[in-house]
Protein backbone atom coordinates (compact mmCIF):
# COMPACT_ATOMS: atom_id res chain seq x y z
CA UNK A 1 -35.62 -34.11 -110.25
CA UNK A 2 -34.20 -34.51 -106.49
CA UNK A 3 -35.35 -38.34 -107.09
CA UNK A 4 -32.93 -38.68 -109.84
CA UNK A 5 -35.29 -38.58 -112.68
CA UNK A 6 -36.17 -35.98 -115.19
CA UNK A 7 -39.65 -34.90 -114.89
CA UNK A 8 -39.55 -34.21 -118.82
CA UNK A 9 -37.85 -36.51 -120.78
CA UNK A 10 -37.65 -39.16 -117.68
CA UNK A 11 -33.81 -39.56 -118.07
CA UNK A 12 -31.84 -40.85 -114.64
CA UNK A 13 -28.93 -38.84 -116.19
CA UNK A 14 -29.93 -35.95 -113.49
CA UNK A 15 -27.31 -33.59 -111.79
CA UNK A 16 -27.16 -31.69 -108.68
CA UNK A 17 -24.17 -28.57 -107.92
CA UNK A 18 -24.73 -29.61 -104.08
CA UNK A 19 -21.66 -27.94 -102.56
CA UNK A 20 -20.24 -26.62 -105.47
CA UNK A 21 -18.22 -23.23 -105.16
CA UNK A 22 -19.91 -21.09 -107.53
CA UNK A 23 -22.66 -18.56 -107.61
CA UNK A 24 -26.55 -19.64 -107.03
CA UNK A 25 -29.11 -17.80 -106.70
CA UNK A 26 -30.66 -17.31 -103.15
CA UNK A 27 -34.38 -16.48 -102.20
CA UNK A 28 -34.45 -13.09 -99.87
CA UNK A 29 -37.42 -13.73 -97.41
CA UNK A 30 -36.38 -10.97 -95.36
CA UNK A 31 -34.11 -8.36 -93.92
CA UNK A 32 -30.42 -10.21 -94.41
CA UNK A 33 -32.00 -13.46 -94.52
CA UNK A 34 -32.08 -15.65 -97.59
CA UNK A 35 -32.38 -19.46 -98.62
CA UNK A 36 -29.58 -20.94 -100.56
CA UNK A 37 -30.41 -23.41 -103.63
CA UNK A 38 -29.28 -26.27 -105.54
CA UNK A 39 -29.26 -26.40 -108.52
CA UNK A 40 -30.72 -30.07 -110.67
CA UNK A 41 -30.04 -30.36 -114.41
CA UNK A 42 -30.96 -33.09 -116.83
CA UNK A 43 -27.83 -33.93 -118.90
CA UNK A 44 -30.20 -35.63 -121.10
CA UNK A 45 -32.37 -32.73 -122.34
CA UNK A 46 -31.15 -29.81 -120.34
CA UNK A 47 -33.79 -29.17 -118.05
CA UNK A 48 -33.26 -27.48 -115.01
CA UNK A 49 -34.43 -26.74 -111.60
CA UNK A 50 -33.66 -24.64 -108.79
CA UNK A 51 -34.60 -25.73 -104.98
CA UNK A 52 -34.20 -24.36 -101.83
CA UNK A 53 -31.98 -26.21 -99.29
CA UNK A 54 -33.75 -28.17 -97.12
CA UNK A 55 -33.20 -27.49 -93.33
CA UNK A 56 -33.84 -23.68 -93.65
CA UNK A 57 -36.95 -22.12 -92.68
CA UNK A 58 -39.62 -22.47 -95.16
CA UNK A 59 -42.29 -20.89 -93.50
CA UNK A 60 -40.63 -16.63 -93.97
CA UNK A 61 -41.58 -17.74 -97.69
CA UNK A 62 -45.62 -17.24 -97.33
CA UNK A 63 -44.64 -13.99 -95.39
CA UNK A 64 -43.00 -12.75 -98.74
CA UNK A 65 -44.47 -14.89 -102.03
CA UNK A 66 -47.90 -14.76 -103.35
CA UNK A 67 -49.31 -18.04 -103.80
CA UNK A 68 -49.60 -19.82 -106.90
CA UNK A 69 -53.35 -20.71 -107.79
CA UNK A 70 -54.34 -24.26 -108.59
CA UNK A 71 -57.60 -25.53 -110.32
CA UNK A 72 -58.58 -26.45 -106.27
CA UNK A 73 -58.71 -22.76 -105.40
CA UNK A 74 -60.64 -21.88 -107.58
């Protein structure tokens, strides 16, 4: 998505709310500290996905996340 294309229907009609004024959610990795997001959406098909902004500090998230398992970690 953050290339400009849709990962599912492979559209370049892809959107981003970066520095819009409205709500988003944020991911709490600690005490008073959170990530913001953008948002991406597909105005093709609708798909949508959130990401975190880059620049913060990614590395609180493996404090507070499990990992998602792959077929290599097996």
């Amino acid at each position: 998505m953050k290339s400009g294309t849709c990962p599912k229907c492979k559209s370049e009609e892809v959107y981003c709310d970066d520095g819009a004024k409205h709500w988003r959610p944020q991911i709490v990795v600690g005490v008073a500290t959170s990530l913001q997001t953008h948002l991406y959406i597909c105005r093709t098909c609708g798909y949508c996905e959130w990401y975190a902004v880059t620049g913060h500090d990614l590395s609180r998230v493996k404090e507070k996340y499990r990992k998602v398992k792959t077929a290599s970690d097996s």
